[in-house]
PDB file of N, CA and C in Angstrom:
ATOM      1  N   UNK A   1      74.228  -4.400  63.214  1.00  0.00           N
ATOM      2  CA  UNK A   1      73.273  -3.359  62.871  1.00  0.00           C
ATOM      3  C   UNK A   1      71.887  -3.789  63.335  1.00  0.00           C
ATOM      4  N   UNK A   2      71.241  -3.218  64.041  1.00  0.00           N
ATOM      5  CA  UNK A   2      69.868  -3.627  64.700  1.00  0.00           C
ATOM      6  C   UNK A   2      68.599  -2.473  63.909  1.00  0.00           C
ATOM      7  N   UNK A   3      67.798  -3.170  63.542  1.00  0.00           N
ATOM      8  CA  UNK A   3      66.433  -2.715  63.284  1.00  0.00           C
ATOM      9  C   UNK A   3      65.993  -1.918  63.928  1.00  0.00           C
ATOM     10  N   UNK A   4      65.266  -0.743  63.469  1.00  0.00           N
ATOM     11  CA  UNK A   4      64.950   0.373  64.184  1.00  0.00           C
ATOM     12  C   UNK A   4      62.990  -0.102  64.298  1.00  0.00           C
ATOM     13  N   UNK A   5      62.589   0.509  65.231  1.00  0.00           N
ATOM     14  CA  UNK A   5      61.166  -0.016  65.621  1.00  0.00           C
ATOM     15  C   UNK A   5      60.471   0.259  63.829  1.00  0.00           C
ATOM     16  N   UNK A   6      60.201   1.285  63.679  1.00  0.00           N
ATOM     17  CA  UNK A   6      59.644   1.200  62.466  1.00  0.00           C
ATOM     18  C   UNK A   6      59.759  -0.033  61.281  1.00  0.00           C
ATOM     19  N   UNK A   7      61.102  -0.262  61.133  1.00  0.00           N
ATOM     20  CA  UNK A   7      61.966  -1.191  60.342  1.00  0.00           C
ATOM     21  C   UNK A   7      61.113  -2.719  60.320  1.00  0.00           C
ATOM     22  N   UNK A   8      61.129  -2.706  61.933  1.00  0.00           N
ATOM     23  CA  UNK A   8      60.602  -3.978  62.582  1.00  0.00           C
ATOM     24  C   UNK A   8      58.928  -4.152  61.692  1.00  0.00           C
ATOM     25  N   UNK A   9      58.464  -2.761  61.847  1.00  0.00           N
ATOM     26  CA  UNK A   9      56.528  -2.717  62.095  1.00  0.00           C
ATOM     27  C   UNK A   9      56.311  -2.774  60.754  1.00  0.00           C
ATOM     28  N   UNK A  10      57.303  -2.617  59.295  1.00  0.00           N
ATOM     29  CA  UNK A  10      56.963  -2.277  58.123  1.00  0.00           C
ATOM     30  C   UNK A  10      57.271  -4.023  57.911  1.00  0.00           C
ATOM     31  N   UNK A  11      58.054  -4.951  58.236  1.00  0.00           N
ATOM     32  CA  UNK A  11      58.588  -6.070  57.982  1.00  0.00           C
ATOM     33  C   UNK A  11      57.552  -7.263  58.689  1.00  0.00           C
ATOM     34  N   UNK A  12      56.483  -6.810  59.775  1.00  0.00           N
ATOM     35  CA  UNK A  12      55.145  -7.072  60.238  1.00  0.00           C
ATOM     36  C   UNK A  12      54.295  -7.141  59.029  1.00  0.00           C
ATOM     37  N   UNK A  13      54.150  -5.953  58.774  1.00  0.00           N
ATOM     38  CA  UNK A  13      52.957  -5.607  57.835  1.00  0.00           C
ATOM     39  C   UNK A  13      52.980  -6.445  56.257  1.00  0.00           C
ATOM     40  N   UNK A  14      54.379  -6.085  55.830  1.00  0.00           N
ATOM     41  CA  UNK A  14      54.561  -6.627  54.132  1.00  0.00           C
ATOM     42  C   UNK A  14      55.071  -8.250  54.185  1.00  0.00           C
ATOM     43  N   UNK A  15      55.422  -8.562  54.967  1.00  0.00           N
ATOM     44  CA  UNK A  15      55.674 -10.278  55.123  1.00  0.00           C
ATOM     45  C   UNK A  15      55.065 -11.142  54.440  1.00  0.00           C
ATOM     46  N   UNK A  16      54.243 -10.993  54.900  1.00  0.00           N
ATOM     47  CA  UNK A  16      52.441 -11.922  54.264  1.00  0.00           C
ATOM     48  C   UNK A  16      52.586 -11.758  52.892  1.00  0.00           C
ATOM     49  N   UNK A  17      52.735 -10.580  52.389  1.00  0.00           N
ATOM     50  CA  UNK A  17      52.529 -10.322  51.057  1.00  0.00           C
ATOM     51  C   UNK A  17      53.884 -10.778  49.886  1.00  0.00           C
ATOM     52  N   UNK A  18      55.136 -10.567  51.022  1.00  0.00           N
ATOM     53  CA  UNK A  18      56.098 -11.280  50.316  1.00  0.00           C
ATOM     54  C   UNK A  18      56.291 -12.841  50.281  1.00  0.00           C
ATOM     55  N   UNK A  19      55.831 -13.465  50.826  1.00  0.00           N
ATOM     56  CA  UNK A  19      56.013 -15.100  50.980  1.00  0.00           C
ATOM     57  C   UNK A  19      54.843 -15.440  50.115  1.00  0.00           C
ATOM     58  N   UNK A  20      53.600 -14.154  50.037  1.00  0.00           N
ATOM     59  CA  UNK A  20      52.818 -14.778  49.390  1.00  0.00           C
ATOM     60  C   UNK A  20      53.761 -14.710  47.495  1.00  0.00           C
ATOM     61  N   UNK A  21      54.088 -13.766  46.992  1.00  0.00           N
ATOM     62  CA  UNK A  21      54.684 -13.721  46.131  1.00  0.00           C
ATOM     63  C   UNK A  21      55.739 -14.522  45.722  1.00  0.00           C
ATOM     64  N   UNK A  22      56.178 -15.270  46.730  1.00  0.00           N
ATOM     65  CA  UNK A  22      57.022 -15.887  46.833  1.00  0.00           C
ATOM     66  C   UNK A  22      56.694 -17.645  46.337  1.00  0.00           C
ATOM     67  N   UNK A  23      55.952 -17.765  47.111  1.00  0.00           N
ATOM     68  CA  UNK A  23      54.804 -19.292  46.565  1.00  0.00           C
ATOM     69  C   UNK A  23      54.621 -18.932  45.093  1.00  0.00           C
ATOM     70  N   UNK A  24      53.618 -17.408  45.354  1.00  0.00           N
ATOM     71  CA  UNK A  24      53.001 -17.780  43.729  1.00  0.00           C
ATOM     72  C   UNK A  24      53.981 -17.804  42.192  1.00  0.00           C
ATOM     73  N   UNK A  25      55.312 -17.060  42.644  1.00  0.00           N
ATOM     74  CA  UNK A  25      56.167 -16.769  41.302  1.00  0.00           C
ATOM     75  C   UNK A  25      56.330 -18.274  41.066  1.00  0.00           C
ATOM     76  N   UNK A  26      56.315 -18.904  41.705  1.00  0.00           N
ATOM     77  CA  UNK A  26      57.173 -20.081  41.503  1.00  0.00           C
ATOM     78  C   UNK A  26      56.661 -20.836  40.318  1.00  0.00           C
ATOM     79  N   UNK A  27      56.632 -21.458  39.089  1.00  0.00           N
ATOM     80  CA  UNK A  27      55.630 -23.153  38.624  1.00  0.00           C
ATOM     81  C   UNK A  27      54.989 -23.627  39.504  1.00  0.00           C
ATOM     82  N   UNK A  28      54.092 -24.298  39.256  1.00  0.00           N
ATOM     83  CA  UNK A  28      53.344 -24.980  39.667  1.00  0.00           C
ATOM     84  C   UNK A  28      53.911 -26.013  40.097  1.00  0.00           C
ATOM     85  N   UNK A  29      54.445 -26.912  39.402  1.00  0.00           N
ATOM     86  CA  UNK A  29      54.864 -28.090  39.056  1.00  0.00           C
ATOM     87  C   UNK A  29      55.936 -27.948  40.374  1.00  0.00           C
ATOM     88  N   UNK A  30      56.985 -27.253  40.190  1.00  0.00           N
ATOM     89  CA  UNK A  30      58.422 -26.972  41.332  1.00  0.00           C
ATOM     90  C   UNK A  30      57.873 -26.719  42.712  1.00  0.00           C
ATOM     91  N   UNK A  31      56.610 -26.113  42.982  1.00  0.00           N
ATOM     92  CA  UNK A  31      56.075 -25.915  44.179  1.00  0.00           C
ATOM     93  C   UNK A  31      55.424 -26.959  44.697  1.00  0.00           C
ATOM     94  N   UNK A  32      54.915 -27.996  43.683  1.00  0.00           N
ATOM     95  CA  UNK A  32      54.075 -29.038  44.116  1.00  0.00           C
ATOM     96  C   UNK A  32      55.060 -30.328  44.699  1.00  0.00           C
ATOM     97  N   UNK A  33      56.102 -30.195  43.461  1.00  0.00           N
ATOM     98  CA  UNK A  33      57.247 -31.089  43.857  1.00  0.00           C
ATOM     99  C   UNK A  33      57.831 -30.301  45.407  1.00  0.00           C
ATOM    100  N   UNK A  34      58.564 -29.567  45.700  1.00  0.00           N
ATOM    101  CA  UNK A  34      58.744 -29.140  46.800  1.00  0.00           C
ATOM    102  C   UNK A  34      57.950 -29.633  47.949  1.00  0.00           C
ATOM    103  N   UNK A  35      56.607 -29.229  48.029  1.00  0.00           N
ATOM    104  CA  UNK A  35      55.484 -29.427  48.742  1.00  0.00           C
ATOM    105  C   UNK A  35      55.689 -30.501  49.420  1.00  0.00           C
ATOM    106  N   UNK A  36      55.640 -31.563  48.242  1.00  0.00           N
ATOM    107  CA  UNK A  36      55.400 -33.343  48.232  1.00  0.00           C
ATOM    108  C   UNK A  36      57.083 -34.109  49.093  1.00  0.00           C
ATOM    109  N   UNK A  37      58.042 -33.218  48.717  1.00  0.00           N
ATOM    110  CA  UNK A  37      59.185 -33.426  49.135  1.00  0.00           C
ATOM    111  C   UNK A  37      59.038 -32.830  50.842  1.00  0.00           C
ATOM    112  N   UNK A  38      58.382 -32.018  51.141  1.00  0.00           N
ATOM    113  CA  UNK A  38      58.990 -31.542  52.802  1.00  0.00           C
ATOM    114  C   UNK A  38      57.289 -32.460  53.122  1.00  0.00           C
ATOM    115  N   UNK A  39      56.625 -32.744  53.182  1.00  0.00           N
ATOM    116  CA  UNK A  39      55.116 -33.559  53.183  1.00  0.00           C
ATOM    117  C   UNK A  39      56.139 -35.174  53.628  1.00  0.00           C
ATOM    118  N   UNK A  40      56.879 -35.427  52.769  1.00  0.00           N
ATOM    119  CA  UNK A  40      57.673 -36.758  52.940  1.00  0.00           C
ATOM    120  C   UNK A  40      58.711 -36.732  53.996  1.00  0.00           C
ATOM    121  N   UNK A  41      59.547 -35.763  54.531  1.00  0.00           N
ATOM    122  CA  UNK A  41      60.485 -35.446  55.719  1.00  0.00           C
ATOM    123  C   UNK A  41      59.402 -35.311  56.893  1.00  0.00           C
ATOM    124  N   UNK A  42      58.100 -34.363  56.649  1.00  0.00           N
ATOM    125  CA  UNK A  42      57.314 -34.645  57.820  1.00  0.00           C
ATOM    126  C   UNK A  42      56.904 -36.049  58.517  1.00  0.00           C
ATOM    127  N   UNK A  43      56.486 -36.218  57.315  1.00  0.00           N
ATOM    128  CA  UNK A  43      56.092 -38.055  57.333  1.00  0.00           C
ATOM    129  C   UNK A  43      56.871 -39.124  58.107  1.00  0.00           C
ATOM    130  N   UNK A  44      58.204 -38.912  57.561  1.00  0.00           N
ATOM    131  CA  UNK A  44      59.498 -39.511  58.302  1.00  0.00           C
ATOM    132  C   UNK A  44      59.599 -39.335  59.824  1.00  0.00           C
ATOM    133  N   UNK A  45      60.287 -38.188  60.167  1.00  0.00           N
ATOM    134  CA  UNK A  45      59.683 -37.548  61.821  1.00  0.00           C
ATOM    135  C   UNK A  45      59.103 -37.706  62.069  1.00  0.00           C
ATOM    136  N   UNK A  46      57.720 -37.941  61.965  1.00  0.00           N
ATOM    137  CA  UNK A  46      56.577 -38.545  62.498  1.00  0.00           C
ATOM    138  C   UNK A  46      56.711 -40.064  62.736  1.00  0.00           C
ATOM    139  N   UNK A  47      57.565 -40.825  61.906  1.00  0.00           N
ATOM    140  CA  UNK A  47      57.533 -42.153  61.816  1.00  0.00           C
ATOM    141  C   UNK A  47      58.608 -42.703  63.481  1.00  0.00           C
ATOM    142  N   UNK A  48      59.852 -41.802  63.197  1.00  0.00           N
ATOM    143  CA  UNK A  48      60.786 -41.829  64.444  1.00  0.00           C
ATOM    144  C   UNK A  48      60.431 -41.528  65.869  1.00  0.00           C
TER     145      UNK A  48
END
């Protein structure tokens, strides 16, 4: 099933707003831990 142009231009527009909702529902605490956890895999890759 393929996306119709509109489909595409509405999923442009509201994105931002869903990832932002997405961060903020979260705790604090679970986002910071998360954070600190992919911050440490970067770290790693960088090291290799």
């Amino acid at each position: 099933m393929a996306l119709a142009q509109e489909d595409i231009e509405f999923i442009k527009v509201h994105i931002g707003d869903w990832l932002t909702e997405q961060s903020l529902g979260k705790p604090p605490a679970l986002y910071e831990i998360k954070l600190r956890e992919r911050m440490v895999r970067v770290e790693e890759e960088l090291k290799h």
